[in-house]
PDB file of N, CA and C in Angstrom:
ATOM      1  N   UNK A   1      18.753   0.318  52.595  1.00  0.00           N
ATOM      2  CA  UNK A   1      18.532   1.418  51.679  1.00  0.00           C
ATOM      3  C   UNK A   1      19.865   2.135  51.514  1.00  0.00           C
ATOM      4  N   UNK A   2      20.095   2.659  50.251  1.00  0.00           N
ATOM      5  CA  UNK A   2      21.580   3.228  50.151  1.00  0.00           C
ATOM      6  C   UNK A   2      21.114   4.428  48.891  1.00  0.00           C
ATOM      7  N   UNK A   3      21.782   5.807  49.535  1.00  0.00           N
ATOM      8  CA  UNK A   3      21.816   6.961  49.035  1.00  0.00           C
ATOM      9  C   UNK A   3      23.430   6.974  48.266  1.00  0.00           C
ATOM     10  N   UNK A   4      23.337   6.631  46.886  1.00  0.00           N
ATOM     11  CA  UNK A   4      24.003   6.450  45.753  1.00  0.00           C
ATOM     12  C   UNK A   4      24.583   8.122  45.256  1.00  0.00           C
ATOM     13  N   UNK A   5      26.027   8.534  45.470  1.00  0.00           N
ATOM     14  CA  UNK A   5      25.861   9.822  44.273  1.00  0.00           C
ATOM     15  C   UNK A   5      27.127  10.020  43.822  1.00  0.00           C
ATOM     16  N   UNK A   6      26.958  10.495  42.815  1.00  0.00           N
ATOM     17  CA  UNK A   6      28.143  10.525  41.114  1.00  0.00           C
ATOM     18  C   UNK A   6      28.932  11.668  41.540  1.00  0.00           C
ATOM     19  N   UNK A   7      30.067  11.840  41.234  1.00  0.00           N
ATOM     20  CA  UNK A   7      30.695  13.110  40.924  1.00  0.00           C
ATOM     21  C   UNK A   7      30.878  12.975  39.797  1.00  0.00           C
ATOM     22  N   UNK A   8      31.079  13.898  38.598  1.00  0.00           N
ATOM     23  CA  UNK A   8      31.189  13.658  37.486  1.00  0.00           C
ATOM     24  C   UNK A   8      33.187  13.957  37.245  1.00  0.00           C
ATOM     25  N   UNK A   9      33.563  13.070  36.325  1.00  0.00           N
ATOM     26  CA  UNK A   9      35.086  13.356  35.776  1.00  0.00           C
ATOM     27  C   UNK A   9      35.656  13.896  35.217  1.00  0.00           C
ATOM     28  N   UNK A  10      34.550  14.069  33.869  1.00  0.00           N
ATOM     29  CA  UNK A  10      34.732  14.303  32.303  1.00  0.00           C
ATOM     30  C   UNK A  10      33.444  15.777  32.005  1.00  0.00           C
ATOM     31  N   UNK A  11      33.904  15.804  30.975  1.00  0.00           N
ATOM     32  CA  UNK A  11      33.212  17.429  30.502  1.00  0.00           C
ATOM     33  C   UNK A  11      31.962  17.502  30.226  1.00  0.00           C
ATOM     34  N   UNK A  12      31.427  18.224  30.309  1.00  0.00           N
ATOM     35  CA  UNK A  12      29.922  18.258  30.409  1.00  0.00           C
ATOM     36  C   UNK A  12      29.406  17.944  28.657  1.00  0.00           C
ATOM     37  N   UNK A  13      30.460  18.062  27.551  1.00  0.00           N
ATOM     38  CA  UNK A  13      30.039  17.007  26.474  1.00  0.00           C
ATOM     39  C   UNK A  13      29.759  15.845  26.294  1.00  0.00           C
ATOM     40  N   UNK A  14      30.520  15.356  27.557  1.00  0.00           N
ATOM     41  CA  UNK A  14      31.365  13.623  27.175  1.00  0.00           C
ATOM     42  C   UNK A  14      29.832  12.864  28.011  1.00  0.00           C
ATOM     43  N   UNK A  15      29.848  14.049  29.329  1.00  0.00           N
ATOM     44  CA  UNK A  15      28.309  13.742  29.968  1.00  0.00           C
ATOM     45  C   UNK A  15      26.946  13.457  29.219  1.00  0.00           C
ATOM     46  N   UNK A  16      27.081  14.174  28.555  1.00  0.00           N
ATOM     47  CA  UNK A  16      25.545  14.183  27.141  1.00  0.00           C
ATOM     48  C   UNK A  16      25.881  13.233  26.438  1.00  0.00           C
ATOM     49  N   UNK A  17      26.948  13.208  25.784  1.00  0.00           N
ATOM     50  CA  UNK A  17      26.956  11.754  24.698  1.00  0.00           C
ATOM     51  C   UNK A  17      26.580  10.736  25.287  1.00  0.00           C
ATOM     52  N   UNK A  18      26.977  10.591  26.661  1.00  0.00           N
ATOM     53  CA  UNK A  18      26.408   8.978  27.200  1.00  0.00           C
ATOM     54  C   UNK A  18      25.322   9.139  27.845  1.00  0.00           C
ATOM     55  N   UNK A  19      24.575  10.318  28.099  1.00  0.00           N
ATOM     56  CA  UNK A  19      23.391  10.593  28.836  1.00  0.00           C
ATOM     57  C   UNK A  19      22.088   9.235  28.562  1.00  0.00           C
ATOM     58  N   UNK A  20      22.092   9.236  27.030  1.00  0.00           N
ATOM     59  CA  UNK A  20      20.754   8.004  26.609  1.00  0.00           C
ATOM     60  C   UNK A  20      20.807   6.959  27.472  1.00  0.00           C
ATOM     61  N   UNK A  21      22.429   6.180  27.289  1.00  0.00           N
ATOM     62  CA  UNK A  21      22.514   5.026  27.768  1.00  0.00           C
ATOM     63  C   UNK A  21      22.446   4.726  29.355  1.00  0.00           C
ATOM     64  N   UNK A  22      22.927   5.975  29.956  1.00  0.00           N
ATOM     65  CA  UNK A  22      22.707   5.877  31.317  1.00  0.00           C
ATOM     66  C   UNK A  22      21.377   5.722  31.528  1.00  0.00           C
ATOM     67  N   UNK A  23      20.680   6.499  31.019  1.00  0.00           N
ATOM     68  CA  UNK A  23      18.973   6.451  31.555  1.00  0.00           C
ATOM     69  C   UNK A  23      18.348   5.546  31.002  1.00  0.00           C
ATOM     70  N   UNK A  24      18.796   4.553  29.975  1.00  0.00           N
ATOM     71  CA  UNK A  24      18.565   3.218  29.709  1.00  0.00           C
ATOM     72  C   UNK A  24      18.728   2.197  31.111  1.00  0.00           C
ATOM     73  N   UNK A  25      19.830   2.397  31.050  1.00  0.00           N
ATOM     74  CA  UNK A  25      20.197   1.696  32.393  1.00  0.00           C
ATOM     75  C   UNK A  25      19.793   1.864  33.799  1.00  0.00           C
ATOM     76  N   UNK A  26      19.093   3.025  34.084  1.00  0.00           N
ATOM     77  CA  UNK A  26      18.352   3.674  34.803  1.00  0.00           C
ATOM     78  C   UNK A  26      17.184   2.809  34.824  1.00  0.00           C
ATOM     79  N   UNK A  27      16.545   3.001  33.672  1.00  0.00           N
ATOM     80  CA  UNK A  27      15.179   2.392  33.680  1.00  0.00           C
ATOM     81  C   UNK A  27      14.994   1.168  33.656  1.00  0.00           C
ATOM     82  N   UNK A  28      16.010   0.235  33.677  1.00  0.00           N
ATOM     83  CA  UNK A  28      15.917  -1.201  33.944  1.00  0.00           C
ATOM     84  C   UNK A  28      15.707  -1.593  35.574  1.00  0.00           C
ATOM     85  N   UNK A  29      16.635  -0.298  35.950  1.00  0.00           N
ATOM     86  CA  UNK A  29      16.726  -1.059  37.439  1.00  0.00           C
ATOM     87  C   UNK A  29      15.711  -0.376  38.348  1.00  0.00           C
ATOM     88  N   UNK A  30      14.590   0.890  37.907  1.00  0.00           N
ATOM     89  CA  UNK A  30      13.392   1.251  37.949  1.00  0.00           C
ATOM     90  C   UNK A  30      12.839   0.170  38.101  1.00  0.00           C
ATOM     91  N   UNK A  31      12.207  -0.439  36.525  1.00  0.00           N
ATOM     92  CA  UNK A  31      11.545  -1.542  36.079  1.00  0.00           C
ATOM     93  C   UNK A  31      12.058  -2.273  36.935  1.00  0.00           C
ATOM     94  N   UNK A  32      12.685  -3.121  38.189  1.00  0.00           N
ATOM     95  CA  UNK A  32      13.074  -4.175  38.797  1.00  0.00           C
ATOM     96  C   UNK A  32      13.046  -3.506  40.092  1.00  0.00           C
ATOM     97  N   UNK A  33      12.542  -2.221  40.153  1.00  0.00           N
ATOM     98  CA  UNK A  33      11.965  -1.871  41.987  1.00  0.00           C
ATOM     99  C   UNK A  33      13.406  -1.386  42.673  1.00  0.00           C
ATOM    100  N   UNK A  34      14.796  -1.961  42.503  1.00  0.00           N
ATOM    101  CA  UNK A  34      15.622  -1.280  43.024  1.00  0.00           C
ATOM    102  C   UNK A  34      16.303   0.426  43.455  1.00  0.00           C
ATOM    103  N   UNK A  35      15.617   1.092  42.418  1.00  0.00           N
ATOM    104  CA  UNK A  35      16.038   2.226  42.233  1.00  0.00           C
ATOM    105  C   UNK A  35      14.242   3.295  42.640  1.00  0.00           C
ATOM    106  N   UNK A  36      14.166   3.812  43.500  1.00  0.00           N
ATOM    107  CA  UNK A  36      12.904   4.830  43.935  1.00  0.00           C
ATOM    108  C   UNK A  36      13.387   6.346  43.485  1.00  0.00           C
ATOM    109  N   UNK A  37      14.237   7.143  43.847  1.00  0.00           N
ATOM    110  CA  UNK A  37      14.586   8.316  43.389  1.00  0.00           C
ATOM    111  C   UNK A  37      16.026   8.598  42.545  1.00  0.00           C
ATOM    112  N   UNK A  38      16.167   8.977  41.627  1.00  0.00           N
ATOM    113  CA  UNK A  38      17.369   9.979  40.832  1.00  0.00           C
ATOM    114  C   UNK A  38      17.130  11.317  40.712  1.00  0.00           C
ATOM    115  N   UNK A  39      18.387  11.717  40.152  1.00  0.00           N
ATOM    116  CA  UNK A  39      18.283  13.229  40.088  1.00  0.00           C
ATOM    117  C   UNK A  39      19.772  13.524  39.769  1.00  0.00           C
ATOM    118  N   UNK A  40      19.924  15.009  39.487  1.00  0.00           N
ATOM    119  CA  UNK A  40      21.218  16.012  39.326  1.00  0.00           C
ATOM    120  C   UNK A  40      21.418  16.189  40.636  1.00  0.00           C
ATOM    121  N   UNK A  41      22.621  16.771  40.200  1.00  0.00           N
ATOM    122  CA  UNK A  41      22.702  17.369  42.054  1.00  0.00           C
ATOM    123  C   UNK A  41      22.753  18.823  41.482  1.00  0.00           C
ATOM    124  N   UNK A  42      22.778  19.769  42.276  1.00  0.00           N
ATOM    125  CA  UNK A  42      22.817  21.666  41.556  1.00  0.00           C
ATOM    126  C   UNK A  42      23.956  21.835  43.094  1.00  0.00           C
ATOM    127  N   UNK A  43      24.893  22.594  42.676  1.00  0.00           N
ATOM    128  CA  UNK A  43      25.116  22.781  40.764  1.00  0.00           C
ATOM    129  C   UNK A  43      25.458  21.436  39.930  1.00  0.00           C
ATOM    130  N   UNK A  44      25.214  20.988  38.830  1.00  0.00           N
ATOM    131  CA  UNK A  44      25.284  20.172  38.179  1.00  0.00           C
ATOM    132  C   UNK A  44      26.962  19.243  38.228  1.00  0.00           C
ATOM    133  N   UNK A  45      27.105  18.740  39.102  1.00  0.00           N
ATOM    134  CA  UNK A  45      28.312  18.254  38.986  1.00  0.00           C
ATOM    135  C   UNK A  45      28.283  16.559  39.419  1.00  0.00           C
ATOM    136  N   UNK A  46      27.455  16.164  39.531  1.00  0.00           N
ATOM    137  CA  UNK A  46      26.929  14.530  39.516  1.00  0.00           C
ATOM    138  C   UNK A  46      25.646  14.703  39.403  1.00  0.00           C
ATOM    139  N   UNK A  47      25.356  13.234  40.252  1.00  0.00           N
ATOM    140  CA  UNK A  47      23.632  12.732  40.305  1.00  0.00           C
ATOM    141  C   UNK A  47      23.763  12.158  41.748  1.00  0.00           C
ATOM    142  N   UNK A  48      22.845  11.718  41.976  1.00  0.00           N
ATOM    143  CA  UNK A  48      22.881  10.914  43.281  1.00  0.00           C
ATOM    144  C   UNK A  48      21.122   9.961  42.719  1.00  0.00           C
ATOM    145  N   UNK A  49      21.410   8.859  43.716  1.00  0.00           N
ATOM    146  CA  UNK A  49      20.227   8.210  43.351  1.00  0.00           C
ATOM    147  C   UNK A  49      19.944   6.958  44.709  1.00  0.00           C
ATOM    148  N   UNK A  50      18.694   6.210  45.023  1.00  0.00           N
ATOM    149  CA  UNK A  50      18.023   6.244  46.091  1.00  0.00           C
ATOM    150  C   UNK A  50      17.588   5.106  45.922  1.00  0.00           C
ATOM    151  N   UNK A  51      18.325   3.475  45.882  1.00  0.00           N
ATOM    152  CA  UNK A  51      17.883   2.282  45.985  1.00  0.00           C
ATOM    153  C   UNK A  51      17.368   1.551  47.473  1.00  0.00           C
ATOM    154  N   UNK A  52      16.465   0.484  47.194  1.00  0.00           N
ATOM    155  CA  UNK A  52      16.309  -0.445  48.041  1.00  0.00           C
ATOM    156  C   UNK A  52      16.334  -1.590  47.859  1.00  0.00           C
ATOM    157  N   UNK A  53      16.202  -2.521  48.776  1.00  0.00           N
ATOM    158  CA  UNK A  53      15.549  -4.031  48.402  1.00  0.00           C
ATOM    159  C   UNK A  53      16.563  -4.681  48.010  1.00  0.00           C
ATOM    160  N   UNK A  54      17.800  -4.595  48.483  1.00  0.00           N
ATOM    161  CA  UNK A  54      19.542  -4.808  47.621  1.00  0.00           C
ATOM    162  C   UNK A  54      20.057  -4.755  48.496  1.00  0.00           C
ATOM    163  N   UNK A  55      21.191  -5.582  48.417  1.00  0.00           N
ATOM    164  CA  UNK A  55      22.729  -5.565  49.480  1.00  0.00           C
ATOM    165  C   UNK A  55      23.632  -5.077  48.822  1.00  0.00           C
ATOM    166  N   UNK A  56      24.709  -4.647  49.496  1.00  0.00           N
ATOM    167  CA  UNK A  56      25.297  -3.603  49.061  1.00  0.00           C
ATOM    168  C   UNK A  56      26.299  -3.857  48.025  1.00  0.00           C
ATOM    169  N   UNK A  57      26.694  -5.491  47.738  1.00  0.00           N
ATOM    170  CA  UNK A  57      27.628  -6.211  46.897  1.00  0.00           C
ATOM    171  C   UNK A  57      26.797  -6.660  45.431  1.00  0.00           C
ATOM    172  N   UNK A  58      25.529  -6.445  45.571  1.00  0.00           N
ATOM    173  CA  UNK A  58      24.855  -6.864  44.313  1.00  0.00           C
ATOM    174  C   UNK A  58      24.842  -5.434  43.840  1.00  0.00           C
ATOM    175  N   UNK A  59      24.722  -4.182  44.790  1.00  0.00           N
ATOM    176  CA  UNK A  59      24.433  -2.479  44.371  1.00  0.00           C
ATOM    177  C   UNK A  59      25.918  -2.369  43.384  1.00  0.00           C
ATOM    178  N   UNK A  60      26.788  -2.911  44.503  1.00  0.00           N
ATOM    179  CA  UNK A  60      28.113  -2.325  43.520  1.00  0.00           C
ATOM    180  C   UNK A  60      28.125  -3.176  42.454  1.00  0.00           C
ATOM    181  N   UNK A  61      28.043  -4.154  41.678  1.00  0.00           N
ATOM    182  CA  UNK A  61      28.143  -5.035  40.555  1.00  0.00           C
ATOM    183  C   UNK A  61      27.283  -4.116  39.639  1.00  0.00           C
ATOM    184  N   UNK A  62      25.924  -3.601  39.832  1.00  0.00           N
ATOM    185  CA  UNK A  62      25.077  -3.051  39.037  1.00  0.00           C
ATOM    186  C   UNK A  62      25.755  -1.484  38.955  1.00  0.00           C
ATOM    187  N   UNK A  63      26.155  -0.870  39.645  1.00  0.00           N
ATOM    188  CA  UNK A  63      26.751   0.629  39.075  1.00  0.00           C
ATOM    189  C   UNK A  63      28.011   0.230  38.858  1.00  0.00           C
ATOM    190  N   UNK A  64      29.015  -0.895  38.977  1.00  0.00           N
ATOM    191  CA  UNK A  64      30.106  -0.815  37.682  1.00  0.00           C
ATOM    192  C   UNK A  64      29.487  -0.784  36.333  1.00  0.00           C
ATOM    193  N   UNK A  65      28.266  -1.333  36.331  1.00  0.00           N
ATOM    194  CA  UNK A  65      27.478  -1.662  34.904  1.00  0.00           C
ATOM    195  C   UNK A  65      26.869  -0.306  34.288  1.00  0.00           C
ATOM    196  N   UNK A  66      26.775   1.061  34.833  1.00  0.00           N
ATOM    197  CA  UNK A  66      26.501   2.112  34.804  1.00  0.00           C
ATOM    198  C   UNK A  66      27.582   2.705  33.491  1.00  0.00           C
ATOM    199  N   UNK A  67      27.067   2.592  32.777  1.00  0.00           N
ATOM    200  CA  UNK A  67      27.505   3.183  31.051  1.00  0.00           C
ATOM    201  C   UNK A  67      28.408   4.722  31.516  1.00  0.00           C
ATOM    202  N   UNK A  68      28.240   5.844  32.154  1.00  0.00           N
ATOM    203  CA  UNK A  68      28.776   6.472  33.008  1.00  0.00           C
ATOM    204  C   UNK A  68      29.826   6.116  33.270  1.00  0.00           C
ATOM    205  N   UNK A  69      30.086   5.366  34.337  1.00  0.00           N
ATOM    206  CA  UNK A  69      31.007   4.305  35.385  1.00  0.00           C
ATOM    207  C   UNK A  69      32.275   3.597  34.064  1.00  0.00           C
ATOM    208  N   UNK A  70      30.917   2.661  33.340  1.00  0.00           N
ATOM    209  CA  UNK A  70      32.246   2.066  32.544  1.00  0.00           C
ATOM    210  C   UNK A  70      32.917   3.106  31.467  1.00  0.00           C
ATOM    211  N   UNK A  71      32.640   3.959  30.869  1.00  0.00           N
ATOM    212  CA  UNK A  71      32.983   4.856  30.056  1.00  0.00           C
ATOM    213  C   UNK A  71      34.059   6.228  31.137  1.00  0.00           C
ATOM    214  N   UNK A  72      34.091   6.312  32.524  1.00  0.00           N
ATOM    215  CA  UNK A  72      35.080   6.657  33.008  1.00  0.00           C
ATOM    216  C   UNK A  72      34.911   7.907  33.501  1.00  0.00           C
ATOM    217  N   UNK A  73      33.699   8.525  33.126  1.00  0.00           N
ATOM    218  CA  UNK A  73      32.987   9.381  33.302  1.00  0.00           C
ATOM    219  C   UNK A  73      32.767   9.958  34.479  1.00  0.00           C
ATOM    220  N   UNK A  74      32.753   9.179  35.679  1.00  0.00           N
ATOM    221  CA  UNK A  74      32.364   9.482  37.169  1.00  0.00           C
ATOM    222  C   UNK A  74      32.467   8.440  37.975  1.00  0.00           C
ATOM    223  N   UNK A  75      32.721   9.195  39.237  1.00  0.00           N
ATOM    224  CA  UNK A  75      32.944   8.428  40.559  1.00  0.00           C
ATOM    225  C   UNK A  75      31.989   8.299  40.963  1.00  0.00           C
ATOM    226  N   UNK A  76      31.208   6.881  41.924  1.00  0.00           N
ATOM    227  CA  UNK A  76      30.425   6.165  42.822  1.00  0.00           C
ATOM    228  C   UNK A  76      30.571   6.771  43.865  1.00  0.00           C
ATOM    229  N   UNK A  77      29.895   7.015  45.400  1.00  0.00           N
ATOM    230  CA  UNK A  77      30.378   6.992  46.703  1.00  0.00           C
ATOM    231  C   UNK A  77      28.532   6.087  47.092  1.00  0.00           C
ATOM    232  N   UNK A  78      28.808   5.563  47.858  1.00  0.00           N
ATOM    233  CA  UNK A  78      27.529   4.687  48.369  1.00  0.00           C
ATOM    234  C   UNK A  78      27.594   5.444  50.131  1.00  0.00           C
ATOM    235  N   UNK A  79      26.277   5.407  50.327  1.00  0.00           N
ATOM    236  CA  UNK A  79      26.148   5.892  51.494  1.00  0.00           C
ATOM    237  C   UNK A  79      24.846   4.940  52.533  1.00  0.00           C
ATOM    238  N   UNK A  80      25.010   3.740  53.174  1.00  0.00           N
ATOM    239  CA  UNK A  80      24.276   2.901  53.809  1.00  0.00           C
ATOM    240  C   UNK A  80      22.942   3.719  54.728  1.00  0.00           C
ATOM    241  N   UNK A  81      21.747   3.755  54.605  1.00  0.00           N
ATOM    242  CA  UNK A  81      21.134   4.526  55.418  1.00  0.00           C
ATOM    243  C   UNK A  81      19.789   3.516  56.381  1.00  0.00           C
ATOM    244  N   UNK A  82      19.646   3.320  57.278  1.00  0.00           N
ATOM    245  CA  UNK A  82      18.737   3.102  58.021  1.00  0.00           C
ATOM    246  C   UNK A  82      17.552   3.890  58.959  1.00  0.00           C
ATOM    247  N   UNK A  83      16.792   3.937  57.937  1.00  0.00           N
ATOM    248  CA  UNK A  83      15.278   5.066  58.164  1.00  0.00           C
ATOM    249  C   UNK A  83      14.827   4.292  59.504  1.00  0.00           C
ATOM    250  N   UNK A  84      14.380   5.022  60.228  1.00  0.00           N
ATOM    251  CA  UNK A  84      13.606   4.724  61.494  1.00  0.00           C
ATOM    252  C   UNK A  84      12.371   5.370  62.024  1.00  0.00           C
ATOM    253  N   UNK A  85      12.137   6.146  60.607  1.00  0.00           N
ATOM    254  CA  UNK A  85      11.087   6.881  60.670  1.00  0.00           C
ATOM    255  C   UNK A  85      10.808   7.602  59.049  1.00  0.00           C
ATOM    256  N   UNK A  86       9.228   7.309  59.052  1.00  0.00           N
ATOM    257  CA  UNK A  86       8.939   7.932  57.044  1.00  0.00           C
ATOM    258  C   UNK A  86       7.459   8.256  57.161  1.00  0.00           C
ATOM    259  N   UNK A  87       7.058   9.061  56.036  1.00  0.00           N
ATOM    260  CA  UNK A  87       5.570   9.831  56.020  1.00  0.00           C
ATOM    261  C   UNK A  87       4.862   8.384  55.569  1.00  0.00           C
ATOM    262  N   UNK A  88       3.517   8.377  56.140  1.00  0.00           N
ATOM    263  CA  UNK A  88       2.473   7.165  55.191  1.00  0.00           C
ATOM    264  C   UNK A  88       2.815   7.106  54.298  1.00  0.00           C
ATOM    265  N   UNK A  89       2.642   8.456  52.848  1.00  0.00           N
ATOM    266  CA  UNK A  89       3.108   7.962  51.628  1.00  0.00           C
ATOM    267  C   UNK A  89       4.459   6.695  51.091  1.00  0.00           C
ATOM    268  N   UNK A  90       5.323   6.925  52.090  1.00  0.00           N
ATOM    269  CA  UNK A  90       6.071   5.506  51.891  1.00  0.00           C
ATOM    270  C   UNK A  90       6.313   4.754  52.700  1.00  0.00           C
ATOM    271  N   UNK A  91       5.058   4.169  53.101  1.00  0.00           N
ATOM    272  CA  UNK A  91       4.957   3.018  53.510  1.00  0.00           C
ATOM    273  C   UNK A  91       5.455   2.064  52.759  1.00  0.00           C
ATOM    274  N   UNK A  92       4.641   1.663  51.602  1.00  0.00           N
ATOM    275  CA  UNK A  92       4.978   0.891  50.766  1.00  0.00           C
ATOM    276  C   UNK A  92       6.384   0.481  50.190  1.00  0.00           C
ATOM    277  N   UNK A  93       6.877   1.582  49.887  1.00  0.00           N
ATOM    278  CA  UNK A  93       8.477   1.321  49.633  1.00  0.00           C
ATOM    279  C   UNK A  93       9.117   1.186  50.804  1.00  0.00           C
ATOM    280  N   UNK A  94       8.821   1.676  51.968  1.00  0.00           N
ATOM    281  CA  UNK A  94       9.844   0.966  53.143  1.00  0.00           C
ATOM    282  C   UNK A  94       8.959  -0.198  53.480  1.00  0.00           C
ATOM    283  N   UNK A  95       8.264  -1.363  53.480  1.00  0.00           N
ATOM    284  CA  UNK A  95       7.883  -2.119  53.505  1.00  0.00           C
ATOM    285  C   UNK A  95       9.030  -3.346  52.599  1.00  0.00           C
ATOM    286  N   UNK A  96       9.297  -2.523  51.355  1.00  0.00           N
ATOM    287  CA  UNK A  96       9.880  -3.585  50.707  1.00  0.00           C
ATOM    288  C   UNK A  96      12.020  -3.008  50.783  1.00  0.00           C
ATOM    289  N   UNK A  97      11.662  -2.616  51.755  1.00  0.00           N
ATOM    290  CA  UNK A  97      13.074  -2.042  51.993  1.00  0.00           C
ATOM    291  C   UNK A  97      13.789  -3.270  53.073  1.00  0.00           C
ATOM    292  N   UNK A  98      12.816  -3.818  53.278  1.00  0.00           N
ATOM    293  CA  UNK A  98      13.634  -4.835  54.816  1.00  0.00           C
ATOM    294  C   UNK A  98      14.137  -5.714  54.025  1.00  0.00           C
TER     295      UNK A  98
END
Protein backbone atom coordinates (compact mmCIF):
# COMPACT_ATOMS: atom_id res chain seq x y z
CA UNK A 1 0.00 0.00 0.00
CA UNK A 2 1.52 3.46 -0.78
CA UNK A 3 0.33 6.94 0.53
CA UNK A 4 0.89 9.04 -2.80
CA UNK A 5 1.03 13.14 -2.34
CA UNK A 6 1.44 16.16 -4.87
CA UNK A 7 2.93 19.37 -4.05
CA UNK A 8 1.71 21.60 -6.49
CA UNK A 9 4.40 23.91 -8.86
CA UNK A 10 2.33 26.07 -10.89
CA UNK A 11 -0.53 28.61 -10.07
CA UNK A 12 -3.62 27.81 -8.91
CA UNK A 13 -4.95 28.72 -12.71
CA UNK A 14 -2.67 26.40 -14.49
CA UNK A 15 -4.11 23.83 -11.58
CA UNK A 16 -7.85 24.23 -12.87
CA UNK A 17 -7.12 24.13 -16.52
CA UNK A 18 -5.82 20.61 -16.12
CA UNK A 19 -8.10 19.73 -13.22
CA UNK A 20 -10.73 17.59 -15.88
CA UNK A 21 -7.98 15.57 -17.16
CA UNK A 22 -6.45 14.67 -13.97
CA UNK A 23 -9.71 13.32 -12.60
CA UNK A 24 -10.09 11.52 -15.86
CA UNK A 25 -7.13 9.85 -15.06
CA UNK A 26 -8.14 9.42 -11.61
CA UNK A 27 -11.07 7.53 -12.53
CA UNK A 28 -9.44 4.99 -14.63
CA UNK A 29 -7.24 3.85 -12.04
CA UNK A 30 -10.45 3.89 -9.52
CA UNK A 31 -12.20 1.78 -12.21
CA UNK A 32 -9.04 -0.80 -12.03
CA UNK A 33 -9.15 -1.00 -7.95
CA UNK A 34 -5.68 0.62 -7.62
CA UNK A 35 -6.52 3.85 -6.23
CA UNK A 36 -9.11 3.65 -2.66
CA UNK A 37 -8.74 7.32 -1.38
CA UNK A 38 -7.86 11.03 -2.99
CA UNK A 39 -8.19 14.26 -1.83
CA UNK A 40 -6.66 18.07 -1.41
CA UNK A 41 -4.51 18.51 1.16
CA UNK A 42 -5.67 22.08 3.31
CA UNK A 43 -4.30 24.34 2.85
CA UNK A 44 -4.67 23.61 -0.73
CA UNK A 45 -1.23 23.13 -1.94
CA UNK A 46 -1.29 19.41 -3.44
CA UNK A 47 -3.35 16.19 -3.16
CA UNK A 48 -2.25 13.09 -1.78
CA UNK A 49 -3.85 9.80 -2.75
CA UNK A 50 -4.07 6.04 -1.31
CA UNK A 51 -3.28 2.99 -3.72
CA UNK A 52 -3.07 -0.75 -3.41
CA UNK A 53 -2.70 -4.00 -5.10
CA UNK A 54 0.59 -2.44 -7.07
CA UNK A 55 4.35 -2.44 -6.81
CA UNK A 56 5.91 0.41 -6.54
CA UNK A 57 7.60 0.46 -10.29
CA UNK A 58 4.23 -0.10 -12.04
CA UNK A 59 2.82 3.04 -9.28
CA UNK A 60 5.59 5.21 -10.68
CA UNK A 61 4.97 4.51 -14.59
CA UNK A 62 1.17 5.35 -13.88
CA UNK A 63 1.74 8.90 -12.03
CA UNK A 64 4.37 9.95 -14.72
CA UNK A 65 1.08 9.40 -16.78
CA UNK A 66 -0.72 11.89 -14.38
CA UNK A 67 -1.77 14.89 -16.86
CA UNK A 68 -0.61 17.08 -13.68
CA UNK A 69 2.90 15.33 -13.64
CA UNK A 70 3.26 15.48 -17.44
CA UNK A 71 2.12 19.09 -17.86
CA UNK A 72 4.80 20.06 -14.99
CA UNK A 73 2.46 21.06 -12.66
CA UNK A 74 3.60 19.08 -9.49
CA UNK A 75 5.85 16.97 -7.63
CA UNK A 76 5.22 13.06 -6.67
CA UNK A 77 6.69 11.89 -3.18
CA UNK A 78 5.52 8.07 -2.63
CA UNK A 79 5.41 6.93 0.81
CA UNK A 80 5.54 2.74 1.23
CA UNK A 81 3.14 1.83 4.15
CA UNK A 82 2.56 -1.54 5.84
CA UNK A 83 -0.84 -1.66 7.90
CA UNK A 84 -0.73 -4.21 10.64
CA UNK A 85 -3.80 -3.31 11.86
CA UNK A 86 -7.50 -1.80 10.18
CA UNK A 87 -11.33 -1.39 11.29
CA UNK A 88 -13.72 -4.45 9.76
CA UNK A 89 -14.94 -1.91 7.34
CA UNK A 90 -11.67 -2.58 5.41
CA UNK A 91 -11.31 -5.73 5.43
CA UNK A 92 -11.99 -6.08 2.04
CA UNK A 93 -9.57 -3.65 0.63
CA UNK A 94 -6.75 -4.93 2.82
CA UNK A 95 -7.54 -8.34 1.70
CA UNK A 96 -6.69 -7.27 -1.78
CA UNK A 97 -3.74 -5.25 -0.59
CA UNK A 98 -1.33 -8.43 -0.21
Amino acid sequence: MFLITSRYTASPEEIARALPAHREWLSVLYERGIFILSGRLVPPTGGFMLAHGIGRAELEALLADDPFRREGLLAHSIIELAPSRWSAELDAVMKGSS
